[in-house]
N, C-alpha and C. Protein backbone atom coordinates (compact mmCIF):
# COMPACT_ATOMS: atom_id res chain seq x y z
N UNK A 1 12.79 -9.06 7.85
CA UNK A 1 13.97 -9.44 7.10
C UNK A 1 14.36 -8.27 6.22
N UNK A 2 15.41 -7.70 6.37
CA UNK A 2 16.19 -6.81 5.74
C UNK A 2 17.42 -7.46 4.84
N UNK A 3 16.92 -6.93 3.27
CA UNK A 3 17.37 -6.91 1.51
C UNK A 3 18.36 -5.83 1.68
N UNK A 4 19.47 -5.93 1.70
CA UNK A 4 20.40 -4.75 1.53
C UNK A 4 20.93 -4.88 -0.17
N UNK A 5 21.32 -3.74 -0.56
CA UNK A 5 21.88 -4.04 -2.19
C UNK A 5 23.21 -4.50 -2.07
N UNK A 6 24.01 -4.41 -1.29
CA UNK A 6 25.28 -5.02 -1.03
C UNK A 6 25.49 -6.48 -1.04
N UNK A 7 24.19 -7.06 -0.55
CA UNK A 7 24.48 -8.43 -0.09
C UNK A 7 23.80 -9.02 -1.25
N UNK A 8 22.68 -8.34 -1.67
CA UNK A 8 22.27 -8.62 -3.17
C UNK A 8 22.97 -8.88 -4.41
N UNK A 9 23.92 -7.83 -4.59
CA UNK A 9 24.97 -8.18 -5.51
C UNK A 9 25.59 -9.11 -5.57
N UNK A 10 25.98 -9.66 -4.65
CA UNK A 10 26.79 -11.04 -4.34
C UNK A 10 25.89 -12.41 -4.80
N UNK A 11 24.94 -11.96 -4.32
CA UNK A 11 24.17 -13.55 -4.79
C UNK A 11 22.97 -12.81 -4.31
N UNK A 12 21.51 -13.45 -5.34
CA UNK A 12 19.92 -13.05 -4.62
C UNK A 12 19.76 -13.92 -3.26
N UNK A 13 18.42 -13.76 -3.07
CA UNK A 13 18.57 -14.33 -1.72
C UNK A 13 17.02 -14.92 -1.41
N UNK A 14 17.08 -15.86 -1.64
CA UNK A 14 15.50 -17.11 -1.20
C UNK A 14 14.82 -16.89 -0.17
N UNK A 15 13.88 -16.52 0.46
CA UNK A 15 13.25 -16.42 1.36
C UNK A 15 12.14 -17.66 1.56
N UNK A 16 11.96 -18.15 2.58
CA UNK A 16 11.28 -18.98 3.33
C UNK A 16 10.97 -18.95 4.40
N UNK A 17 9.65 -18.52 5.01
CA UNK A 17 9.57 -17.51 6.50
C UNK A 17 8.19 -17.86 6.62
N UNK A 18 7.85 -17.93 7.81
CA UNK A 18 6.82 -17.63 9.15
C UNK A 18 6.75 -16.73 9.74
N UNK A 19 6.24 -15.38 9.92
CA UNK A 19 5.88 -14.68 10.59
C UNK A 19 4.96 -14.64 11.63
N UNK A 20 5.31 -14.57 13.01
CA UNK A 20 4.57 -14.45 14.09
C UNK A 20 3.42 -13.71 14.08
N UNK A 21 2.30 -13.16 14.54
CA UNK A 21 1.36 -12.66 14.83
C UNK A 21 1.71 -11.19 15.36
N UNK A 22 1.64 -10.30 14.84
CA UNK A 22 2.34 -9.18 15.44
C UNK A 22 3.68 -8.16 14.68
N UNK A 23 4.15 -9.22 14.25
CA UNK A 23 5.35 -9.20 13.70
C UNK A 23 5.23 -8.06 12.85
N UNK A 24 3.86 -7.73 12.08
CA UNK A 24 3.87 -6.69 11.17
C UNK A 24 2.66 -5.97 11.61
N UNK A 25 3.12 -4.74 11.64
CA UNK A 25 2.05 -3.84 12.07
C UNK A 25 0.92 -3.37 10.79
N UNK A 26 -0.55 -3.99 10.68
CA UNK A 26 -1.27 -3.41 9.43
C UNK A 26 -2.53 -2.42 9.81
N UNK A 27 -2.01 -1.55 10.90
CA UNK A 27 -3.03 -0.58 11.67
C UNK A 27 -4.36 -1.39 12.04
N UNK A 28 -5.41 -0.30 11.58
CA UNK A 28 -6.58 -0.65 11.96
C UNK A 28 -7.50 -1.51 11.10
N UNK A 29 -6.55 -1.67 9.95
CA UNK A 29 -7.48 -2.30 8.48
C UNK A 29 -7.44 -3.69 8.81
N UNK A 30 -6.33 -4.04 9.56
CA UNK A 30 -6.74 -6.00 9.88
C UNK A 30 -5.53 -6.33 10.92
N UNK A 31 -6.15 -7.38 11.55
CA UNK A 31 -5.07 -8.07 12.68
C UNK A 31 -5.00 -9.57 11.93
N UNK A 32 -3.46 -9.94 12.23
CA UNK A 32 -3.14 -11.22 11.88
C UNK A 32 -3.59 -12.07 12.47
N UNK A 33 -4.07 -12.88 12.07
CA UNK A 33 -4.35 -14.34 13.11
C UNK A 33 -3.60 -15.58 13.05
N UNK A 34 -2.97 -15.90 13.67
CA UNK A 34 -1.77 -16.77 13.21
C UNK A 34 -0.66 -16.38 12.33
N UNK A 35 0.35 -17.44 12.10
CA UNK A 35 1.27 -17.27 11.16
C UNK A 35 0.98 -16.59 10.06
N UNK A 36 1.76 -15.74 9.41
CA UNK A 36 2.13 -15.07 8.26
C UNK A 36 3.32 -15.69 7.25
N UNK A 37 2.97 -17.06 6.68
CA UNK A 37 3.73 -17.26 5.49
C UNK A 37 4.23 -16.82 4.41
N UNK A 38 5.24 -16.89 4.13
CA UNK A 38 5.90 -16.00 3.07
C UNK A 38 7.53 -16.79 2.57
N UNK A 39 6.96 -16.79 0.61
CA UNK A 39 8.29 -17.45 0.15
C UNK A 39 8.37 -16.39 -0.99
N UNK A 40 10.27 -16.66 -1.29
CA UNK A 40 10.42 -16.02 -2.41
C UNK A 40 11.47 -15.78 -2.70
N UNK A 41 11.93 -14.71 -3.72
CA UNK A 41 13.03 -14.43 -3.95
C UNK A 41 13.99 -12.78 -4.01
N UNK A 42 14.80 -12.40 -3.90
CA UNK A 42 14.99 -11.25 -4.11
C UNK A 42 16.27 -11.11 -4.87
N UNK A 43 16.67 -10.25 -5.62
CA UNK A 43 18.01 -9.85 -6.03
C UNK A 43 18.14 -8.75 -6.60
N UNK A 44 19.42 -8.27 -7.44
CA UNK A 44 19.27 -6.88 -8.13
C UNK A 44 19.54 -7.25 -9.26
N UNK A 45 19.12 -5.87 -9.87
CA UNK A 45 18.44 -5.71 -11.37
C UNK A 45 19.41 -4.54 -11.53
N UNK A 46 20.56 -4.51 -12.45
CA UNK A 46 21.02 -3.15 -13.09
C UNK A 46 20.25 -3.01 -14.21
N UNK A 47 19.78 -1.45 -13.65
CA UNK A 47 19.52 -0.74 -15.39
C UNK A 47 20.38 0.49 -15.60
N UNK A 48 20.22 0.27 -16.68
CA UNK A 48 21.46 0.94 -17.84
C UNK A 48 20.92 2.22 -17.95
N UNK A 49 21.30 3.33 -17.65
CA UNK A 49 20.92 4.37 -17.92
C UNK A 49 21.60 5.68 -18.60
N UNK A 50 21.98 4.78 -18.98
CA UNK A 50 23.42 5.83 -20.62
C UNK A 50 24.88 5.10 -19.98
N UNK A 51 25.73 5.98 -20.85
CA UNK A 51 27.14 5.41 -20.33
C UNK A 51 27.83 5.15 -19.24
N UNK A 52 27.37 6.02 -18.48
CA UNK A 52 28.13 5.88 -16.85
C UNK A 52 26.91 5.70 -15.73
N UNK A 53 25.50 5.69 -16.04
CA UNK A 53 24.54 6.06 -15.26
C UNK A 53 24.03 4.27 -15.12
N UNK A 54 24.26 3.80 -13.81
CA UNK A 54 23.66 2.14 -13.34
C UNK A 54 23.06 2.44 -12.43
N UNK A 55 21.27 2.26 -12.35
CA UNK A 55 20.81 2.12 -11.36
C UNK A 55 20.63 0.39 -10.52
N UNK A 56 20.40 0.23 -9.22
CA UNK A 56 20.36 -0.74 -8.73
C UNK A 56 19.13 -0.84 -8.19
N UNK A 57 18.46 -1.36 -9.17
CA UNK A 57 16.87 -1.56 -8.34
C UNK A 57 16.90 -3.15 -7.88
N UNK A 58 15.78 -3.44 -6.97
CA UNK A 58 15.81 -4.96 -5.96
C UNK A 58 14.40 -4.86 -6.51
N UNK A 59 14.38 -6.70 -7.02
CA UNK A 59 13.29 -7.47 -7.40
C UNK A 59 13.22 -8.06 -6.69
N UNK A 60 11.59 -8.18 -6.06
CA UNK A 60 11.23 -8.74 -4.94
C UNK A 60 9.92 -9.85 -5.94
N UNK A 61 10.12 -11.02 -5.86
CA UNK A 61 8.96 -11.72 -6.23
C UNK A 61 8.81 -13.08 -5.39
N UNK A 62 7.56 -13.29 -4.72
CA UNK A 62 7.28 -13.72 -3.70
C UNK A 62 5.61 -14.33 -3.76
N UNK A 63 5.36 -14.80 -2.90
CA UNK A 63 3.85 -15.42 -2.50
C UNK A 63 3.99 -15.08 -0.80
N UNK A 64 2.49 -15.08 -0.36
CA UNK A 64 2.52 -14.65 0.92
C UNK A 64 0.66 -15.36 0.72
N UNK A 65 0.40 -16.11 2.62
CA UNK A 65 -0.29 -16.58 2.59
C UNK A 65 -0.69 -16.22 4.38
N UNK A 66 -2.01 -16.45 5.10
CA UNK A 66 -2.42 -16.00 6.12
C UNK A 66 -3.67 -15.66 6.50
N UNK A 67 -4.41 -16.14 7.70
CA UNK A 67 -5.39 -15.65 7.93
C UNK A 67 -5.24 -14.35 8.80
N UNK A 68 -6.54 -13.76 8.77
CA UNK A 68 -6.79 -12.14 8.96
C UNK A 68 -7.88 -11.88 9.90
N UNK A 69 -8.12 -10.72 11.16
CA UNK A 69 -9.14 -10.42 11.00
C UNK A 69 -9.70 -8.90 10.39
N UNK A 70 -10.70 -9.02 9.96
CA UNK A 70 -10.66 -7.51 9.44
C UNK A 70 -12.39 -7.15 10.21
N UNK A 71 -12.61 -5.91 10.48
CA UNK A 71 -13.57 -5.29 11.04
C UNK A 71 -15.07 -5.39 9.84
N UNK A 72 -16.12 -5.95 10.27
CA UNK A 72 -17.00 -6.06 9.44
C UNK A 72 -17.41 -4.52 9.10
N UNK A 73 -18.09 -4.18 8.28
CA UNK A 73 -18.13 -2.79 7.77
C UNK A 73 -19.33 -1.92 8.21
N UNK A 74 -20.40 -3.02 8.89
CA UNK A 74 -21.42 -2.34 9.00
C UNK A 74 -21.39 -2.25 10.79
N UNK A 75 -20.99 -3.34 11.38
CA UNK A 75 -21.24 -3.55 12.77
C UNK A 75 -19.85 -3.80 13.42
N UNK A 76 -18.61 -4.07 12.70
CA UNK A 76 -17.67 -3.71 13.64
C UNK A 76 -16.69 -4.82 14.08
N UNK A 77 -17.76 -5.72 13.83
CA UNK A 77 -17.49 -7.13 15.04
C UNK A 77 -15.99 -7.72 14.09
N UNK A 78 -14.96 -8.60 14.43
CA UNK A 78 -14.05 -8.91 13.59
C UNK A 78 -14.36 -10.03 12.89
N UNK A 79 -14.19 -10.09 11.30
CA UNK A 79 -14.41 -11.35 10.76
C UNK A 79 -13.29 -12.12 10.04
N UNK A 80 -13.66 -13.06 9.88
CA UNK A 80 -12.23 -14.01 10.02
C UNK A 80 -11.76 -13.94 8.20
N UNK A 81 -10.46 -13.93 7.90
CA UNK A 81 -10.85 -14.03 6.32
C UNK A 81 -9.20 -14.22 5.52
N UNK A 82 -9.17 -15.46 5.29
CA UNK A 82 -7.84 -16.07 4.57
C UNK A 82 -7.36 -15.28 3.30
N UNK A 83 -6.21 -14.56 3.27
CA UNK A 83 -5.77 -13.81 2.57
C UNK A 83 -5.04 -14.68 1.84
N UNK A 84 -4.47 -15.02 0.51
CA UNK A 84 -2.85 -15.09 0.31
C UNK A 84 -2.88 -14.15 -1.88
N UNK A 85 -1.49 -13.95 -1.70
CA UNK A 85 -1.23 -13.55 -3.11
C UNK A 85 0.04 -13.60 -3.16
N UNK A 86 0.48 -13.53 -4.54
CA UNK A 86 1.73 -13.56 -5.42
C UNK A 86 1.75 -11.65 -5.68
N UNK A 87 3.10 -11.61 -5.44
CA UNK A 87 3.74 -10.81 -6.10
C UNK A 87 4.95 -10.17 -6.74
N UNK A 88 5.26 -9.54 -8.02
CA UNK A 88 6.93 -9.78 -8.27
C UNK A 88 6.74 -7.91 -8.41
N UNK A 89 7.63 -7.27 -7.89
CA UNK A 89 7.93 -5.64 -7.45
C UNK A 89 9.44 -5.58 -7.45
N UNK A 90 9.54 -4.28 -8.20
CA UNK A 90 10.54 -3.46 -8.71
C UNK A 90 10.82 -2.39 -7.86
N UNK A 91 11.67 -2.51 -6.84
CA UNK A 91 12.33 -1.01 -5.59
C UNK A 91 13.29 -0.15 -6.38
N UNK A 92 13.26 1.10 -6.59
CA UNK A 92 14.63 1.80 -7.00
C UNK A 92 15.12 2.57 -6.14
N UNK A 93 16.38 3.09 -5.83
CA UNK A 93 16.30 4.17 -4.61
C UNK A 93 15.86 5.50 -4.96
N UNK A 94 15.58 6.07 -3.41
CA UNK A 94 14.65 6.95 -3.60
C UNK A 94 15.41 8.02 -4.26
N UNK A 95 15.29 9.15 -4.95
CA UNK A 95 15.53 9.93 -5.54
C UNK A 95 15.84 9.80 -6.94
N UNK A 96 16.42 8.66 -7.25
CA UNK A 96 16.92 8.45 -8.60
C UNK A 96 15.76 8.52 -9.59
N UNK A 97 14.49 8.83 -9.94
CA UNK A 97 14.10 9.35 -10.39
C UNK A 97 13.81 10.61 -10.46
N UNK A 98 14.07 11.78 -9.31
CA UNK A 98 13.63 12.82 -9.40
C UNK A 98 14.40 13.66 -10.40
N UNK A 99 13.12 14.65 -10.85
CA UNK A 99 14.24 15.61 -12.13
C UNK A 99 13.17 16.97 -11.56
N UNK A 100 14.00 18.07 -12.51
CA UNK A 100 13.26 19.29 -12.42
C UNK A 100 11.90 19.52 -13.11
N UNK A 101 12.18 18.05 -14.44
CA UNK A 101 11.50 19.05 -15.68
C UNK A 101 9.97 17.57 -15.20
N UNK A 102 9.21 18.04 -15.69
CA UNK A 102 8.08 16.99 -15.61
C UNK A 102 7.98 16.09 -16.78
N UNK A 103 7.61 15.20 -16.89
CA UNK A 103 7.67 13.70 -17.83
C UNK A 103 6.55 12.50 -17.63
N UNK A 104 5.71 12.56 -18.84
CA UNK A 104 5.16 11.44 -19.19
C UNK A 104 5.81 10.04 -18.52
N UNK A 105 5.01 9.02 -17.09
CA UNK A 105 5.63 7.89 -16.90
C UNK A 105 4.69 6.97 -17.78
N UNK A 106 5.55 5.78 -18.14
CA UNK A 106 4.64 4.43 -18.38
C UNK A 106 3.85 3.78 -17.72
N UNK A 107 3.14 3.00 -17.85
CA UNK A 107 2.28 2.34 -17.19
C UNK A 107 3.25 1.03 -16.18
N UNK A 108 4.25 0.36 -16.61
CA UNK A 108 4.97 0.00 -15.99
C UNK A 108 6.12 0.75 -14.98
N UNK A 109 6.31 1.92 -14.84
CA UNK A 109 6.34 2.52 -13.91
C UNK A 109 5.96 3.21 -12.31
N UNK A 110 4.46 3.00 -12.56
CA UNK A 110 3.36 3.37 -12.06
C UNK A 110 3.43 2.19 -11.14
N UNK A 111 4.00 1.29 -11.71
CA UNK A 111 4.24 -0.18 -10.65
C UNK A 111 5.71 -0.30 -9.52
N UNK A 112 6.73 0.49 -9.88
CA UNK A 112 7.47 0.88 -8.83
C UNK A 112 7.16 1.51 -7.67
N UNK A 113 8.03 1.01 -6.80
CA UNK A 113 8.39 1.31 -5.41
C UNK A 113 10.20 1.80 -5.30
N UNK A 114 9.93 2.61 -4.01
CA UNK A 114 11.59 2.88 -3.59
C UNK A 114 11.87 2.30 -2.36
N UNK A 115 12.88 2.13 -2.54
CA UNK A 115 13.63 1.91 -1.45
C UNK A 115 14.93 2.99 -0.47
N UNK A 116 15.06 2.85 0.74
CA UNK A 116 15.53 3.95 1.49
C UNK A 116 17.59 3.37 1.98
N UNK A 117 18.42 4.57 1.66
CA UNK A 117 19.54 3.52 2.38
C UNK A 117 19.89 2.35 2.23
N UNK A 118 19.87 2.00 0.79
CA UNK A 118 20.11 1.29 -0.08
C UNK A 118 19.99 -0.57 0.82
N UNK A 119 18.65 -0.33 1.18
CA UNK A 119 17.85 -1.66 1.72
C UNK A 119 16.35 -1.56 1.52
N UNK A 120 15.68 -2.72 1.74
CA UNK A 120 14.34 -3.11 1.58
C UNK A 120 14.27 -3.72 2.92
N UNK A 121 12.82 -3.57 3.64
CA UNK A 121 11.86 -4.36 4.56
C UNK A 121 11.50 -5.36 4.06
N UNK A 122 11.23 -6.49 4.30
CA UNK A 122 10.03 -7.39 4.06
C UNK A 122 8.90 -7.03 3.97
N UNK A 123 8.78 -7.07 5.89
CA UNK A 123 7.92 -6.52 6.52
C UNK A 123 7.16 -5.73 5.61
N UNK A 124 7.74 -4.24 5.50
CA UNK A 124 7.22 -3.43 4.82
C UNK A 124 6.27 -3.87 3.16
N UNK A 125 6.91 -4.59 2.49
CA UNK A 125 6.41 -5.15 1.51
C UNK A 125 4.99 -5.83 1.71
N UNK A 126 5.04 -6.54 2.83
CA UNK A 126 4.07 -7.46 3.29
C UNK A 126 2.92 -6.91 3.41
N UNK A 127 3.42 -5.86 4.73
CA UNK A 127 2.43 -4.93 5.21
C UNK A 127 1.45 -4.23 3.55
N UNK A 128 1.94 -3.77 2.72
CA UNK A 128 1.23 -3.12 1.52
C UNK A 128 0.27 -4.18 0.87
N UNK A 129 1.32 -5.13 0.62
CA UNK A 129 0.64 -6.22 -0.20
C UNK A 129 -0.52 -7.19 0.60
N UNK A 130 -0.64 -7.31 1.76
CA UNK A 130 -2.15 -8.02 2.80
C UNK A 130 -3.05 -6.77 2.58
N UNK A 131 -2.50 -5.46 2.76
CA UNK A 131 -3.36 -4.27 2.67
C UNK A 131 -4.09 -3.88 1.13
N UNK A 132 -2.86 -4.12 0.01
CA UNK A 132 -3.89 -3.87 -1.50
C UNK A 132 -4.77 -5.35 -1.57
N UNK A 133 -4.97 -6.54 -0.71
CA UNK A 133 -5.50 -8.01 -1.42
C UNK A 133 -6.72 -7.79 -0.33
N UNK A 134 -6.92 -7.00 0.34
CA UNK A 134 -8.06 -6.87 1.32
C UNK A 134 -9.53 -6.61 0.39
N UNK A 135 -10.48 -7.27 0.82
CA UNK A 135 -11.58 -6.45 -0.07
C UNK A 135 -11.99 -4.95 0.12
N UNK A 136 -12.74 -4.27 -0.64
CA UNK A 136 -13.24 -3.48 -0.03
C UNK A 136 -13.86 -3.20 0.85
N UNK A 137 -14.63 -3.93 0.70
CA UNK A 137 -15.75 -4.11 1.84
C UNK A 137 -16.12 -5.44 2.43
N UNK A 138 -16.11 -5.43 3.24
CA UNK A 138 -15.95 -7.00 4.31
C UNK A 138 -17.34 -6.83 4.95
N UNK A 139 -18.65 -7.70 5.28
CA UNK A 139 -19.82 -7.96 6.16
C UNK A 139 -19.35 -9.19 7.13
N UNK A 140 -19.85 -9.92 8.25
CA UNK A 140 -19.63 -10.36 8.77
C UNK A 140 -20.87 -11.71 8.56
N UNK A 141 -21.86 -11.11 7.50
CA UNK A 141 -23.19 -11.85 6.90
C UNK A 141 -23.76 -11.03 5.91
N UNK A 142 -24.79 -11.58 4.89
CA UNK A 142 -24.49 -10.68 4.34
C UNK A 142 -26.22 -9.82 4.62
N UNK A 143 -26.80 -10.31 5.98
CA UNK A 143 -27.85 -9.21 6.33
C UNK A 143 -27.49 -8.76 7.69
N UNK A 144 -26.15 -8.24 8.03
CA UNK A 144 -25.62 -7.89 8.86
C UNK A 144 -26.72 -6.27 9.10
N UNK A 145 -27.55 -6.37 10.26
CA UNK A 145 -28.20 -5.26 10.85
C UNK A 145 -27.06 -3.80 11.30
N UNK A 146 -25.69 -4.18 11.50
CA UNK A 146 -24.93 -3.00 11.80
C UNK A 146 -25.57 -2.44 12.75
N UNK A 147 -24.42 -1.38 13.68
CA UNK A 147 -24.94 -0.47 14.59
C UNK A 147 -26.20 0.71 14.58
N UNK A 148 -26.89 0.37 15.42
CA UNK A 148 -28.21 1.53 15.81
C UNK A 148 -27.58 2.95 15.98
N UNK A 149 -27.45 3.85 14.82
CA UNK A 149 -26.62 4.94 15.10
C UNK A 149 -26.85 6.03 16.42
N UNK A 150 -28.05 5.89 17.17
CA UNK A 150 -28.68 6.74 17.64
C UNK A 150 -27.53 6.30 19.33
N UNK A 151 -27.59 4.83 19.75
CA UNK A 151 -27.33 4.28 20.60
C UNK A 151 -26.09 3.32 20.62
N UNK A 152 -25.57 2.53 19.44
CA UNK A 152 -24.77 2.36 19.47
C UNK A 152 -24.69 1.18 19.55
N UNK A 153 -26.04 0.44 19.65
CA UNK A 153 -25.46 -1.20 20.11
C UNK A 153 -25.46 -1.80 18.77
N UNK A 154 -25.00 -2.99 18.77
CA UNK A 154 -25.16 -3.42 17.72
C UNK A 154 -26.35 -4.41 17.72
N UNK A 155 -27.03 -4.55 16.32
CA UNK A 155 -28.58 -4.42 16.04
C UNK A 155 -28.42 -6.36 16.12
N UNK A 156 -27.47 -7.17 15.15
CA UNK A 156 -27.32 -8.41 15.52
C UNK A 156 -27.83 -9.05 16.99
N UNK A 157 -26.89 -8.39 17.91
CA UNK A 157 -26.97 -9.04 19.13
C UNK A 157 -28.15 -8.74 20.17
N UNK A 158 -28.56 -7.56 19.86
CA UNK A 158 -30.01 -7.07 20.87
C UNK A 158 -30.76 -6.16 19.91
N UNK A 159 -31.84 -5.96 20.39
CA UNK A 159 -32.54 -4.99 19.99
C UNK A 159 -32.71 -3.45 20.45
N UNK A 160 -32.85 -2.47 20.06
CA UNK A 160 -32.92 -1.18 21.16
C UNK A 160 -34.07 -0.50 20.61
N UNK A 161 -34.18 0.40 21.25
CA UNK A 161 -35.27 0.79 21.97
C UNK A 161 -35.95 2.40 20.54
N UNK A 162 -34.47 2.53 20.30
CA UNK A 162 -34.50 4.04 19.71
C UNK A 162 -35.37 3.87 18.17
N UNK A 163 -36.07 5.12 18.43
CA UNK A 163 -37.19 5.83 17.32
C UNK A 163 -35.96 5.52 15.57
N UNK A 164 -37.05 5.10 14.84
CA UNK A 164 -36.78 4.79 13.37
C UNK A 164 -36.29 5.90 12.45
N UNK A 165 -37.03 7.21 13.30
CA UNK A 165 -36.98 8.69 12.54
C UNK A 165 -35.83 8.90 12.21
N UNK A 166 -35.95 10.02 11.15
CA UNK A 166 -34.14 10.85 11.17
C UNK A 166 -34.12 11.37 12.68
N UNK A 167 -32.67 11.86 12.92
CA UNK A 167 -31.86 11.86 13.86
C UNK A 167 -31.81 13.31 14.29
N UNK A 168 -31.37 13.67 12.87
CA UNK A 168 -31.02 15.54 12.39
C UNK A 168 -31.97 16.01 12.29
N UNK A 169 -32.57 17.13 13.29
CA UNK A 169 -33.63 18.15 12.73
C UNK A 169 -33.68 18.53 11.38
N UNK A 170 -32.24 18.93 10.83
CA UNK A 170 -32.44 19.24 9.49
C UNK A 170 -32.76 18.36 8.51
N UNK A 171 -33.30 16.93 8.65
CA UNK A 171 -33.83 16.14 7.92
C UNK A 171 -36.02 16.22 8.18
N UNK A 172 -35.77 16.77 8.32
CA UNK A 172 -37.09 16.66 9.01
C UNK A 172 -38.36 17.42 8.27
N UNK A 173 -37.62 18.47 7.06
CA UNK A 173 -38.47 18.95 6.19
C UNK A 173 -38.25 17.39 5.05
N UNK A 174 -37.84 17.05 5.19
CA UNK A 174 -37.84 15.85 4.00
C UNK A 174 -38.71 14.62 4.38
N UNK A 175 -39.20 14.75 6.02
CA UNK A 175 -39.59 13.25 6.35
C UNK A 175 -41.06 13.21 5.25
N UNK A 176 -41.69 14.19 5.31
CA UNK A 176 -43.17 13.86 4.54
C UNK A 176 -42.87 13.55 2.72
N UNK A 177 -41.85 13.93 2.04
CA UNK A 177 -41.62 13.72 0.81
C UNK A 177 -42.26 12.27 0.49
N UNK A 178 -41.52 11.29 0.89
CA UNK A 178 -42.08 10.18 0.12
C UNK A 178 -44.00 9.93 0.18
N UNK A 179 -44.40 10.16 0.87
CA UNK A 179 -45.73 10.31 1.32
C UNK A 179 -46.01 11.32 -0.10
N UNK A 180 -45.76 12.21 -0.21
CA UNK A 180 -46.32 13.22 -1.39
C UNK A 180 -45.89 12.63 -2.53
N UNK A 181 -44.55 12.44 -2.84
CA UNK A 181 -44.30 11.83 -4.43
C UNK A 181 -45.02 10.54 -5.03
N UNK A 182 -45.57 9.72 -3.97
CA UNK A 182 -46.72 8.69 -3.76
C UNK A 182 -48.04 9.20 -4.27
N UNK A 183 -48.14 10.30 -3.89
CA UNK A 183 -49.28 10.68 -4.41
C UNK A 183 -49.87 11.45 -5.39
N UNK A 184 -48.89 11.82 -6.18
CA UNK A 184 -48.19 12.44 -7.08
C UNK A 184 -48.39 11.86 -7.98
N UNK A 185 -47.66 10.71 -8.44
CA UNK A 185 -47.79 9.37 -9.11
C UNK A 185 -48.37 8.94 -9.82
């Protein structure tokens, strides 16, 4: 769904939407699983910027709800994981901030976004906002064995065969350390 500032001016504009599976591309960080819900609102915001200077920024404030899969972190496998959040975002177009001279921003600044050709994506919005509500780190359990680096399988589903040792020759002046600092002690 495409926010133009033209059509904004006239009246904001309510959103109430389902998104298909697909519909938004969020790379490799997670696949949608089902519908992508999403309500809200949008319109424009003049700010005043001296006597003749009106910028037209688009307020986007919204909720968005959906399950996900995202790649477990240690082994790979996809795990299932219900996303939703609120958010209200400030677009300005792009350039209207740029200057020559450099300048202290606010902390409420730091919270803008631009917008291109005096329109907004949804989509695009969406896509950021499933991507900042992701955890960091996702397990699939939380004594997830992860892949056998040597071989590759994953340690959950079988067992393999490959030596416990380091991998890298160049680890190999270090294998006796713990043995000595033990004795050390």
């Amino acid at each position: 769904m495409e926010f133009t500032v033209n059509e904004l001016e006239k009246e904001p504009i309510e959103f109430d939407l389902e998104l298909a599976a697909g519909a938004v591309d969020f790379g490799g960080e997670a696949e949608q699983d089902g519908p992508l819900k999403t309500s809200g609102r949008a319109e424009v915001i003049h700010e005043h910027r001296g006597p003749k200077e009106i910028v037209a920024d688009i307020r986007l404030r919204g909720r968005f709800a959906g399950e996900f899969e995202v790649p477990c972190a240690r082994c790979v496998e996809a795990v299932k994981l219900p996303l939703e959040g609120e958010f209200d975002l400030i677009f300005r177009p792009v350039g209207v901030d740029g200057g020559t001279s450099e300048r202290a921003i606010s902390a409420q600044e730091t919270e803008i976004g631009y917008y291109q050709e005096d329109s907004l994506l949804l989509e695009d919005v969406l896509r950021e906002q499933v991507l900042l509500s992701l955890p960091a780190r996702t397990l699939c359990k939380p004594d997830c064995k992860g892949l056998c680096p040597r071989c590759g399988k994953n340690r959950n589903l079988e067992a393999c065969s490959c030596e416990e040792g380091p991998a890298d020759p160049r680890w190999e002046a270090l294998s006796g350390l713990r043995g000595k600092v033990k004795s050390e002690g």
